[in-house]
Protein backbone atom coordinates (compact mmCIF):
# COMPACT_ATOMS: atom_id res chain seq x y z
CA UNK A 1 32.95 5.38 -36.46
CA UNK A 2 34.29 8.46 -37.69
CA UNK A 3 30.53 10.08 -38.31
CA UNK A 4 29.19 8.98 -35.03
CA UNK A 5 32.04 10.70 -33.10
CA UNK A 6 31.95 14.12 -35.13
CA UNK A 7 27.91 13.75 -34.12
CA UNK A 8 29.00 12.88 -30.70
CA UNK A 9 31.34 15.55 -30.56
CA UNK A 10 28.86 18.05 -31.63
CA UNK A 11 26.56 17.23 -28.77
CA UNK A 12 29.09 17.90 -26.17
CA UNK A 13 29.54 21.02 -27.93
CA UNK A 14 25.62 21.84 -27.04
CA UNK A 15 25.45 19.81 -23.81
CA UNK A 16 28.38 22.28 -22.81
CA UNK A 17 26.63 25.38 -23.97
CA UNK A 18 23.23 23.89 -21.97
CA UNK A 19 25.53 23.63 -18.83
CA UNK A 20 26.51 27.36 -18.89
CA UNK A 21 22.62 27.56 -17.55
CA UNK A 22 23.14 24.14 -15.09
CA UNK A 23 26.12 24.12 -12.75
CA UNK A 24 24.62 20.65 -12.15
CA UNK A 25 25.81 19.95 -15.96
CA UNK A 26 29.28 21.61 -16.07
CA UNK A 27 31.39 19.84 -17.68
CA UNK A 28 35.25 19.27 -15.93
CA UNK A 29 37.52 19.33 -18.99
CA UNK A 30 41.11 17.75 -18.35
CA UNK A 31 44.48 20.04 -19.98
CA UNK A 32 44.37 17.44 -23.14
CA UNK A 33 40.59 18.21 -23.95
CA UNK A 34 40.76 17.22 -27.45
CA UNK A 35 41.74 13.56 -26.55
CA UNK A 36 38.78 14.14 -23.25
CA UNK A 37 36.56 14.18 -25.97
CA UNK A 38 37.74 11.97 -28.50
CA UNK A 39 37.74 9.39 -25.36
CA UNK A 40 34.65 10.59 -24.18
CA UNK A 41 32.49 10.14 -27.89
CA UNK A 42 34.27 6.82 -28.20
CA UNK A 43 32.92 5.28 -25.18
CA UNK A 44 29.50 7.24 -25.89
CA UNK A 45 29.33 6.10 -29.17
CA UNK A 46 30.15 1.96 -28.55
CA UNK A 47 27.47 2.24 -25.43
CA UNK A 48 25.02 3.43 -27.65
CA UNK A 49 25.33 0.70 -30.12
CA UNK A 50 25.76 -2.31 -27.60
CA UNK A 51 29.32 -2.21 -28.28
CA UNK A 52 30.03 -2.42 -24.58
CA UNK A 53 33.38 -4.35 -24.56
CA UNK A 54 35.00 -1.64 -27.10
CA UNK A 55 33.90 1.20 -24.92
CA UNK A 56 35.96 0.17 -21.96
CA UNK A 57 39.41 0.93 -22.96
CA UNK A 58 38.25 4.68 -23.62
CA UNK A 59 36.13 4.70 -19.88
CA UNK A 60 39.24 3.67 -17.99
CA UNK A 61 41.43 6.44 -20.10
CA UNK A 62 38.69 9.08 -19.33
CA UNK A 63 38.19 7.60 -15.22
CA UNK A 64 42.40 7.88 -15.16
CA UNK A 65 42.50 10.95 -16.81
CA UNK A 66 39.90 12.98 -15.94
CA UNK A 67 37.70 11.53 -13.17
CA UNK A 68 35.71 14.21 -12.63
CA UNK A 69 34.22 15.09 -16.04
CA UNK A 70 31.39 14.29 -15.73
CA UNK A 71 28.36 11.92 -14.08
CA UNK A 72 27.61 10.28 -17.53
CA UNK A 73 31.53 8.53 -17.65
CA UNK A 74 30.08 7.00 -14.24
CA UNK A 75 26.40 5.77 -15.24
CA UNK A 76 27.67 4.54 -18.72
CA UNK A 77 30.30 2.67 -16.86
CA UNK A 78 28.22 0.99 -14.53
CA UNK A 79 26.10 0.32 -17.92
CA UNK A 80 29.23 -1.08 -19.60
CA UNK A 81 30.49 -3.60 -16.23
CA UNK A 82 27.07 -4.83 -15.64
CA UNK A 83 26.77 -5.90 -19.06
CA UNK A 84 29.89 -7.81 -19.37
CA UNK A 85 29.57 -9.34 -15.67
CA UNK A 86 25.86 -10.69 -16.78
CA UNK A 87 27.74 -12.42 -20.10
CA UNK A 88 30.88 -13.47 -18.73
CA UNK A 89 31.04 -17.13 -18.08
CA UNK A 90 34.32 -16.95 -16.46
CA UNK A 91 33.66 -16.89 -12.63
CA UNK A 92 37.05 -14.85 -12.09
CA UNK A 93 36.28 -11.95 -14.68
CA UNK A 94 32.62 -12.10 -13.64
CA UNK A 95 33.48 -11.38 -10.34
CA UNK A 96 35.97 -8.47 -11.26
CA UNK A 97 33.26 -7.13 -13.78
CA UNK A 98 31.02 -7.32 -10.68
CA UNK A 99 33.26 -5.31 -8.43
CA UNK A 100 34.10 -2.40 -11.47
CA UNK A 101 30.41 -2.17 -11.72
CA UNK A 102 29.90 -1.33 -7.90
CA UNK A 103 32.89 1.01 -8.24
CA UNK A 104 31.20 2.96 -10.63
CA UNK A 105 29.36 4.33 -8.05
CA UNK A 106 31.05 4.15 -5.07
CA UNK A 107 33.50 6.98 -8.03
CA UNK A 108 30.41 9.07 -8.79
CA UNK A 109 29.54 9.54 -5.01
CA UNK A 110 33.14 10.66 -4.60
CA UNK A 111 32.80 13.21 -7.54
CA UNK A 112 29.43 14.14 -7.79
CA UNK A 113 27.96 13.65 -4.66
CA UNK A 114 23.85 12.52 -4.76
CA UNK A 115 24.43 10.16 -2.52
CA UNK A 116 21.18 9.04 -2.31
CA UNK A 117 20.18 8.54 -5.38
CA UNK A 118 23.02 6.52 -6.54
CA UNK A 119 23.18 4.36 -3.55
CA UNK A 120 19.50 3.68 -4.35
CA UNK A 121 20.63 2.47 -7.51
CA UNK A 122 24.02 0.74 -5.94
CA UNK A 123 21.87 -1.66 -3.96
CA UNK A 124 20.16 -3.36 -5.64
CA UNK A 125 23.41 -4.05 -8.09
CA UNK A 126 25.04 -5.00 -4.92
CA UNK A 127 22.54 -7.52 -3.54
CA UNK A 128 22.35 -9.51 -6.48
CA UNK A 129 25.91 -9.99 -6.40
CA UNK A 130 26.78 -10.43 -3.01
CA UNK A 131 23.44 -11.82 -1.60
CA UNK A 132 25.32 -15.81 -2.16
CA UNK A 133 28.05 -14.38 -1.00
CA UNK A 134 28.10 -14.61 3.09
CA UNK A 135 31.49 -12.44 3.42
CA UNK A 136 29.43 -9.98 2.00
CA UNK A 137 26.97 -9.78 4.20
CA UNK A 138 28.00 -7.22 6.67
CA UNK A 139 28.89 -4.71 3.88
CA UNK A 140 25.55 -5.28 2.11
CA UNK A 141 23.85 -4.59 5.09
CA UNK A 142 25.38 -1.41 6.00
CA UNK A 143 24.85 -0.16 1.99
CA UNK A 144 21.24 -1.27 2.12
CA UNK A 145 21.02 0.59 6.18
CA UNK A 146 22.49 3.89 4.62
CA UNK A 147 20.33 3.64 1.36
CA UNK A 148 17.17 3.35 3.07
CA UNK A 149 18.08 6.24 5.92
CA UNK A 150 18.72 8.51 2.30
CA UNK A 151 16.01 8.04 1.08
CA UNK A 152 13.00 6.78 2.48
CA UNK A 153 9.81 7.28 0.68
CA UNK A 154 12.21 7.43 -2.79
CA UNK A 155 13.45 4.03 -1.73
CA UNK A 156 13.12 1.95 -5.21
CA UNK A 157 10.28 -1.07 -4.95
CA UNK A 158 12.69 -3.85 -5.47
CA UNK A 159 14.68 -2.50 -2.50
CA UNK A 160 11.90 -3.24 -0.14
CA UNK A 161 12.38 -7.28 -0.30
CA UNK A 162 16.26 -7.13 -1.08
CA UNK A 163 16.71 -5.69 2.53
CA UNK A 164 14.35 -7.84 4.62
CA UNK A 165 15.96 -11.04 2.35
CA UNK A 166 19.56 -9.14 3.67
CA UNK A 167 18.12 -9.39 7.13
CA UNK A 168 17.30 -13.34 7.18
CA UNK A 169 20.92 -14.35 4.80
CA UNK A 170 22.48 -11.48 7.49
CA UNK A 171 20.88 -13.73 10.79
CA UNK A 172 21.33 -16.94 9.29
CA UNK A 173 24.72 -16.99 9.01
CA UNK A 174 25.55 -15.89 12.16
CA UNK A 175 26.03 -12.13 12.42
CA UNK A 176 25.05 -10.46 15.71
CA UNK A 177 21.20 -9.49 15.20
CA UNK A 178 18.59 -9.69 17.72
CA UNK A 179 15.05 -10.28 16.92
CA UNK A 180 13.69 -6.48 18.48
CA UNK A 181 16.35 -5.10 15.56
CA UNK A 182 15.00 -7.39 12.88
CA UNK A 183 11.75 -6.35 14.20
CA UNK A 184 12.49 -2.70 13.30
CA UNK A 185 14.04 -2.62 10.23
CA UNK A 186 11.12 -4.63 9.18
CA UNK A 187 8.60 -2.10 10.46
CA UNK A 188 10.62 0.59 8.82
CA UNK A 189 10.13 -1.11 5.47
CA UNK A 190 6.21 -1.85 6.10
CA UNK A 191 5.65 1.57 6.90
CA UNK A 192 7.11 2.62 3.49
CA UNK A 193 4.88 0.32 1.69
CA UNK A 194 2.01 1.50 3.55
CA UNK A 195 2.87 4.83 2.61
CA UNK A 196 3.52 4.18 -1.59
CA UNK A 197 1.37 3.84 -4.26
CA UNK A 198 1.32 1.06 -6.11
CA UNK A 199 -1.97 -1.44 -5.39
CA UNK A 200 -1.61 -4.39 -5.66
CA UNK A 201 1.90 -4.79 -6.84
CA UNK A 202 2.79 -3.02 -2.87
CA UNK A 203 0.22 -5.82 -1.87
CA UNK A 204 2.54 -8.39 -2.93
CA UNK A 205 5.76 -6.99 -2.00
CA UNK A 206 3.95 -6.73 1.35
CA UNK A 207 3.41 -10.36 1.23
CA UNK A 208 6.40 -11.52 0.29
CA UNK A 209 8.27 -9.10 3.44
CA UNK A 210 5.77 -11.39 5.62
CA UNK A 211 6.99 -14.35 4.44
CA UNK A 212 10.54 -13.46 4.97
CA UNK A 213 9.85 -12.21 8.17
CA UNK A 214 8.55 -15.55 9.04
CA UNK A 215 11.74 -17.19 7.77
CA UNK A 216 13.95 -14.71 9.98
CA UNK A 217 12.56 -15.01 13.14
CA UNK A 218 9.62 -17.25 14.89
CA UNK A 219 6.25 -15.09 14.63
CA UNK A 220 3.46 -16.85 16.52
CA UNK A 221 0.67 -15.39 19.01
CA UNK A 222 2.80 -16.92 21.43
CA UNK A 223 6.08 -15.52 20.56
CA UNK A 224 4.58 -11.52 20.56
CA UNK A 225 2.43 -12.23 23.81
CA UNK A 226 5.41 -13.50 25.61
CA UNK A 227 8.45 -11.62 24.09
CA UNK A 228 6.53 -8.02 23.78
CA UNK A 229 3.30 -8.01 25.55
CA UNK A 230 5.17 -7.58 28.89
CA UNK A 231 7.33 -4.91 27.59
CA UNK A 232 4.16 -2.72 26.76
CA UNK A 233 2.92 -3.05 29.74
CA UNK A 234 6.37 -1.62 31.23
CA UNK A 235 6.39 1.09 28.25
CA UNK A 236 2.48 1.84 27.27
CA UNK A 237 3.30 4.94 25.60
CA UNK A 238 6.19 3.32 23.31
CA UNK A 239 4.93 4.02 20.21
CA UNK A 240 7.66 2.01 18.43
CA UNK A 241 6.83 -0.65 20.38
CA UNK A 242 3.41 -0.78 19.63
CA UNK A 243 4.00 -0.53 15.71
CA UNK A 244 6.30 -3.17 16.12
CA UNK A 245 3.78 -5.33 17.74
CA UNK A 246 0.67 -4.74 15.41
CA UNK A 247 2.96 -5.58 12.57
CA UNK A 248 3.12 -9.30 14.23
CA UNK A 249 0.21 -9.55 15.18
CA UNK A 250 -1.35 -9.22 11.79
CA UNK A 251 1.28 -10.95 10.20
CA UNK A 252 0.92 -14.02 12.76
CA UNK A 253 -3.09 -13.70 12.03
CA UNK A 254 -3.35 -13.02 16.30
CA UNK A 255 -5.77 -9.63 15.28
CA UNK A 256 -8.35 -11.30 17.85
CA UNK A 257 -5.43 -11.08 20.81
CA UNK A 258 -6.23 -7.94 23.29
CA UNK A 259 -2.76 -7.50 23.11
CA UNK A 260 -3.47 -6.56 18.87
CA UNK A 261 -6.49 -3.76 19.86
CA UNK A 262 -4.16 -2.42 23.02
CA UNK A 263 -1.23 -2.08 20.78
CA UNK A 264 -3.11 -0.61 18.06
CA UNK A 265 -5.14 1.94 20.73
CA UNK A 266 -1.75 2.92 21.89
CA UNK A 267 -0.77 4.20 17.75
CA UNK A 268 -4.24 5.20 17.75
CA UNK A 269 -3.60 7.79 20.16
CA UNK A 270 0.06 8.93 18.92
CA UNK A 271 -0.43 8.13 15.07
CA UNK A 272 -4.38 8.28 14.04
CA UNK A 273 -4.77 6.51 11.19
CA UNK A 274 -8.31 5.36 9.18
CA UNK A 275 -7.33 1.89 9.33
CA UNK A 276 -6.46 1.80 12.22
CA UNK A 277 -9.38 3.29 13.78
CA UNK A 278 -11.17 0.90 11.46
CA UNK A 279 -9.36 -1.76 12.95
CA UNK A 280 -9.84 -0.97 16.51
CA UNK A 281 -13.83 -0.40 15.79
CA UNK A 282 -14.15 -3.54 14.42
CA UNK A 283 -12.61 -5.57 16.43
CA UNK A 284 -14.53 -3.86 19.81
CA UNK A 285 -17.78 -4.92 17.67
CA UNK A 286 -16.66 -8.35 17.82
CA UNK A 287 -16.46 -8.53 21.30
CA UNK A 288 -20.16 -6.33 21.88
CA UNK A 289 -18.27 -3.02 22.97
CA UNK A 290 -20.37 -0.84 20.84
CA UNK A 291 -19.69 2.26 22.67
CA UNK A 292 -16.30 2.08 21.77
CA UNK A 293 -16.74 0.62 18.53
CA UNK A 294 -18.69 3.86 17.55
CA UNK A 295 -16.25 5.71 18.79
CA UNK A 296 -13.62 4.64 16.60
CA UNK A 297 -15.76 4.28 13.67
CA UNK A 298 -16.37 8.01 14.18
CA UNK A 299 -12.74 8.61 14.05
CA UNK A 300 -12.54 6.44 10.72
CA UNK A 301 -14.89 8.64 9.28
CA UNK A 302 -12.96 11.85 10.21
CA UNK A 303 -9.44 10.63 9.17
CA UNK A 304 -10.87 9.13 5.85
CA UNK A 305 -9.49 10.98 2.80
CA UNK A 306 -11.73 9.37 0.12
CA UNK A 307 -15.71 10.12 0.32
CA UNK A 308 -15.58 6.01 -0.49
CA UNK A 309 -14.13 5.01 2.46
CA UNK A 310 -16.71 7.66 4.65
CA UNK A 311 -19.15 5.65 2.72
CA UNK A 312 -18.17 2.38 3.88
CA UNK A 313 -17.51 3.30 7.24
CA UNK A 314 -20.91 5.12 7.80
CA UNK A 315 -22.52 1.53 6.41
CA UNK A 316 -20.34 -0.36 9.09
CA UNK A 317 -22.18 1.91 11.55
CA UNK A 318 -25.26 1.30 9.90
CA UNK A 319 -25.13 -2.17 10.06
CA UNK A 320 -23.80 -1.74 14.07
CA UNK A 321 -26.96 0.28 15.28
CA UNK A 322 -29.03 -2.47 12.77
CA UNK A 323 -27.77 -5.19 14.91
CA UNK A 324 -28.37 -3.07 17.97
CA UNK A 325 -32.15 -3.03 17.25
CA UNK A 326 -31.92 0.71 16.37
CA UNK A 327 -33.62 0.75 13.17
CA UNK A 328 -34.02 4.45 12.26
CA UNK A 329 -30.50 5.48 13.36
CA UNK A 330 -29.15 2.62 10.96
CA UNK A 331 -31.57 3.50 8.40
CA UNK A 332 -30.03 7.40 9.19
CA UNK A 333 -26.13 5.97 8.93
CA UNK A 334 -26.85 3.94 5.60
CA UNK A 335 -28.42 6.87 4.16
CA UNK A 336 -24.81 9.27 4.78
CA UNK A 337 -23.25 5.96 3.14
CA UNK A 338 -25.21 6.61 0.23
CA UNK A 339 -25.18 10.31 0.54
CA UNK A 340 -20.82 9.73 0.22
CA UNK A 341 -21.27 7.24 -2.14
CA UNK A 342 -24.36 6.36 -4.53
CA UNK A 343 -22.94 3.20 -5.93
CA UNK A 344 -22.35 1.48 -2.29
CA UNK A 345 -25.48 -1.23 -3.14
CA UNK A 346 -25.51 -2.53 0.20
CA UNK A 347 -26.38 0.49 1.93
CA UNK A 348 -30.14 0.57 0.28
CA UNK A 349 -30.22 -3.37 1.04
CA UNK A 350 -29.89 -2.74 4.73
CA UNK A 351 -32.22 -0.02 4.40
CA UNK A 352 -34.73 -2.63 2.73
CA UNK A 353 -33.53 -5.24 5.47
CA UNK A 354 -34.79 -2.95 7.97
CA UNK A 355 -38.26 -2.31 6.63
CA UNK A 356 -38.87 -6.10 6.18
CA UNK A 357 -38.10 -7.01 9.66
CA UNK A 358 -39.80 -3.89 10.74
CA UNK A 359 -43.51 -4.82 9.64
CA UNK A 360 -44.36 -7.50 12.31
CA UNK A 361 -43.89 -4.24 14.66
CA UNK A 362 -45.16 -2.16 12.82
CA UNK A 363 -48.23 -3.73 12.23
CA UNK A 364 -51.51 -1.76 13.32
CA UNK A 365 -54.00 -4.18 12.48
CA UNK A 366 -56.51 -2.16 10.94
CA UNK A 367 -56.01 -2.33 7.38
CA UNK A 368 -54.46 -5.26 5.89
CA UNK A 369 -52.97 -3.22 2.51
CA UNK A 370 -51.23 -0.52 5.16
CA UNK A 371 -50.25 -3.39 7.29
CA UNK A 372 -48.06 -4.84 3.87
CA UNK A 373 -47.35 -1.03 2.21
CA UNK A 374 -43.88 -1.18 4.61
CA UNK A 375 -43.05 -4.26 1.94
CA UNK A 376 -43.74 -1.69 -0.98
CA UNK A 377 -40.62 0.25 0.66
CA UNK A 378 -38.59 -1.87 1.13
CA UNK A 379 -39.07 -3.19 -2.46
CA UNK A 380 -38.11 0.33 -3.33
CA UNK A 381 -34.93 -0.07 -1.72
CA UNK A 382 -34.01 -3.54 -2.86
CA UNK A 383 -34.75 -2.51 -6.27
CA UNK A 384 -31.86 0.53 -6.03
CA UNK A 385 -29.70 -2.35 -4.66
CA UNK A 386 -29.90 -4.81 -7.79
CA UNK A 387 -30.90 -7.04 -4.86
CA UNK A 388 -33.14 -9.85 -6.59
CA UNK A 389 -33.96 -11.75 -3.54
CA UNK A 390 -34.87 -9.01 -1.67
CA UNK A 391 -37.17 -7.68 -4.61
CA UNK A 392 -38.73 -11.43 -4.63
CA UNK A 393 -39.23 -11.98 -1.39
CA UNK A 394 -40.42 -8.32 -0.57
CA UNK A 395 -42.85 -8.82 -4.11
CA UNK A 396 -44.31 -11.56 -2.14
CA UNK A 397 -45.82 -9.71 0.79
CA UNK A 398 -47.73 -6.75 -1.39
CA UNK A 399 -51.44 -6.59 -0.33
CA UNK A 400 -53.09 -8.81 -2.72
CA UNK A 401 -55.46 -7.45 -5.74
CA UNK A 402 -58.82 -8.64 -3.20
CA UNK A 403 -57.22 -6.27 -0.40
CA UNK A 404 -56.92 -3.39 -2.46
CA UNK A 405 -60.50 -3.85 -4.26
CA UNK A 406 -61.84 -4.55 -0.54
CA UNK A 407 -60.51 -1.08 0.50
CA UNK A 408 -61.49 1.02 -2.41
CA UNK A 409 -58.14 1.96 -3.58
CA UNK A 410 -56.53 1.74 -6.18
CA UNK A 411 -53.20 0.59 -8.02
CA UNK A 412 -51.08 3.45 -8.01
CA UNK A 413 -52.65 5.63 -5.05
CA UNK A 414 -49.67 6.79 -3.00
CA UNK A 415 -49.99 5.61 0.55
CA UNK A 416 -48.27 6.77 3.97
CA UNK A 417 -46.42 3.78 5.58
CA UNK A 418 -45.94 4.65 9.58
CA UNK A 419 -44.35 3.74 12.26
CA UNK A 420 -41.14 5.07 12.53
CA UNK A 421 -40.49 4.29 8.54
CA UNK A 422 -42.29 7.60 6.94
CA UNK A 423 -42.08 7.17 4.03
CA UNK A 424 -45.45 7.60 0.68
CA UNK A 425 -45.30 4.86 -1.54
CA UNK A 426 -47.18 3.77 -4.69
CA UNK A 427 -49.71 1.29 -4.21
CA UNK A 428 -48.75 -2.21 -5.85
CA UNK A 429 -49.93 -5.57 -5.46
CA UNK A 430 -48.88 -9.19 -5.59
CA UNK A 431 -48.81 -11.46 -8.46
CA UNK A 432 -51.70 -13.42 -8.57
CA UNK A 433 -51.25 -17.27 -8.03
């Protein structure tokens, strides 16, 4: 023990001389130094090895003594407590260990400020000891309140479902919470999810804040059309509102209700967002409003921040115009999918969807091999796609070997197909039977 606290004691002796550079990392020496840092190594020392139960006589000497030394007395300690609380069988000492743990921080707030940060860390601590705990409840809800006004997008993940599980324990058992201010504290933590990074871990924290939701308050169509629609119409530009709204409406599956597009129009216009727009465009396609449906798929385009999403939205309007009967202006659209991404597939499958149901209109009548050329194309196209069926069934319309020989031309010979295709192909025929 001896060694490790000479080593220790040498590395306060550099961490001192570091924090002559960082005020953040001056150290707050007591009168009695010598024993400060005899106390301090001790502690150091017995944390570093496990030894958490020997460290804590020299952590309560250094938090008596000299309280404001330094951060590290407080993050060790909350180390040390946790520890023992999690291996403590006795329910009396666990709950004491419990309570020095949470004072650990509640003392470095006092002396080092970052308030933020360590309340972060505090709350989580907190709400697995207090969240069986019903007395608790008011206090954990005002820590987990004042953590998440701190710190917002620095909020830590595990946070996110602590304080909506806070919110149901918190309404359960009887505190004074109305459903509009569950409603908000549950947007508030949807809208940080939305806005972190984390794929499809966020996705299930998402779905798990859903659930809860559904286990704090009633969420049916019903429920928002009755309890909220009427409100919007009194408030149309409440922007809160309307978040507040679209949140239950796609977590009560009612995305079909007008209320879901009006809401969502209403962010649109304060709050433009890709999926949003995306949303709103889809849904008017649904119910045949393709003038406004291209509209907001045009606004999807210009709020999307990845050229894969362009691409994707650009083959949503392909596919609109498609089933609009305007052929060349999808063909146009899938080919700016393509043009934003190469590997979207389904873009050149549309494009050899249109061709095929294209040549009974097109058809001249003249020659039968330019009359089946337009299945040539959209071969072509099927082929970029890794589309098999479409390469069989287009295969199957080629102008047979007899056409060709009939017309004096010849495999290979490139050939104009019309209409309003324009494309050359190469000549190609059928398998024989």
């Amino acid at each position: 023990m001896k060694k490790l606290m000479i080593i220790g004691l040498i590395a306060i002796t550099g961490y001192n001389v570091m924090s002559q550079r960082d005020p953040s990392n001056i150290w707050n020496w007591p009168e009695d130094r010598a024993a400060a840092e005899e106390k301090y190594v001790l502690h150091n020392d017995n944390v570093s090895i496990g030894e958490f139960e020997e460290a804590i006589e020299p952590l309560e000497w250094l938090i008596k003594e000299a309280p404001d030394l330094n951060p590290a007395i407080y993050i060790n300690g909350a180390k040390i407590y946790e520890f023992m609380a999690e291996n403590e069988s006795d329910e009396i000492k666990k709950i004491e260990y419990q309570e020095k743990a949470l004072e650990m921080y509640d003392s470095r707030i006092k002396y080092f400020n970052n308030e933020a940060s360590v309340l972060n860390r505090k709350a989580f601590t907190a709400y697995k000891y207090y969240k069986n705990m019903p007395s608790k409840y008011i206090e954990l809800k005002e820590l987990f309140d004042r953590a998440f006004e701190l710190n917002g997008l620095d909020i830590f993940d595990n946070n996110l479902i602590a304080y909506m599980d806070i919110i149901r324990r918190y309404k359960a058992a009887g505190n004074e919470i109305s459903d509009e201010e569950v409603l908000d504290i549950y947007a508030v933590i949807t809208n940080l999810i939305k806005k972190k990074e984390g794929g499809g871990r966020l996705e299930s924290i998402a779905d798990n804040v859903d659930k809860i939701l559904a286990a704090t308050i009633t969420v049916d169509c019903d429920f928002v059309e009755n309890n909220f629609g009427p409100k919007l119409q009194e408030n149309i530009e409440d922007i809160k509102l309307a978040k507040n709204i679209f949140q239950l409406m796609l977590s009560g599956k009612c995305t079909d209700s007008p209320l879901a597009i009006q809401a969502a129009e209403i962010i649109q216009k304060a709050d433009p967002s890709y999926g949003i727009a995306k949303f709103i465009a889809a849904r008017s396609q649904a119910d045949g409003n393709i003038k406004k449906a291209l509209k907001y798929y045009g606004q999807a385009v210009d709020l999307a921040e990845l050229d894969t999403k362009r691409g994707e939205t650009y083959l949503d309007m392909a596919r609109l115009y498609a089933a609009n009967g305007q052929e060349s202006t999808s063909r146009t659209y899938a080919q700016k999918a393509i043009g934003e991404n190469s590997q979207l597939k389904d873009a050149y499958s549309l494009i050899g969807d249109l061709y095929m149901y294209s040549a009974k209109d097109c058809k001249e009548g003249i020659s039968r091999v330019k009359d089946r050329v337009i299945y040539i194309a959209a071969y072509d196209m099927y082929s970029r796609a890794g589309d098999m069926n479409g390469m069989a069934n287009a295969l199957e319309q080629f102008p047979s070997m007899e056409d060709i020989f009939n017309e004096n031309l010849e495999i290979g010979n490139e050939i104009s197909v019309g209409c309003w295709i324009n494309v050359t192909v190469k000549l190609d025929r059928r398998p024989a039977n």
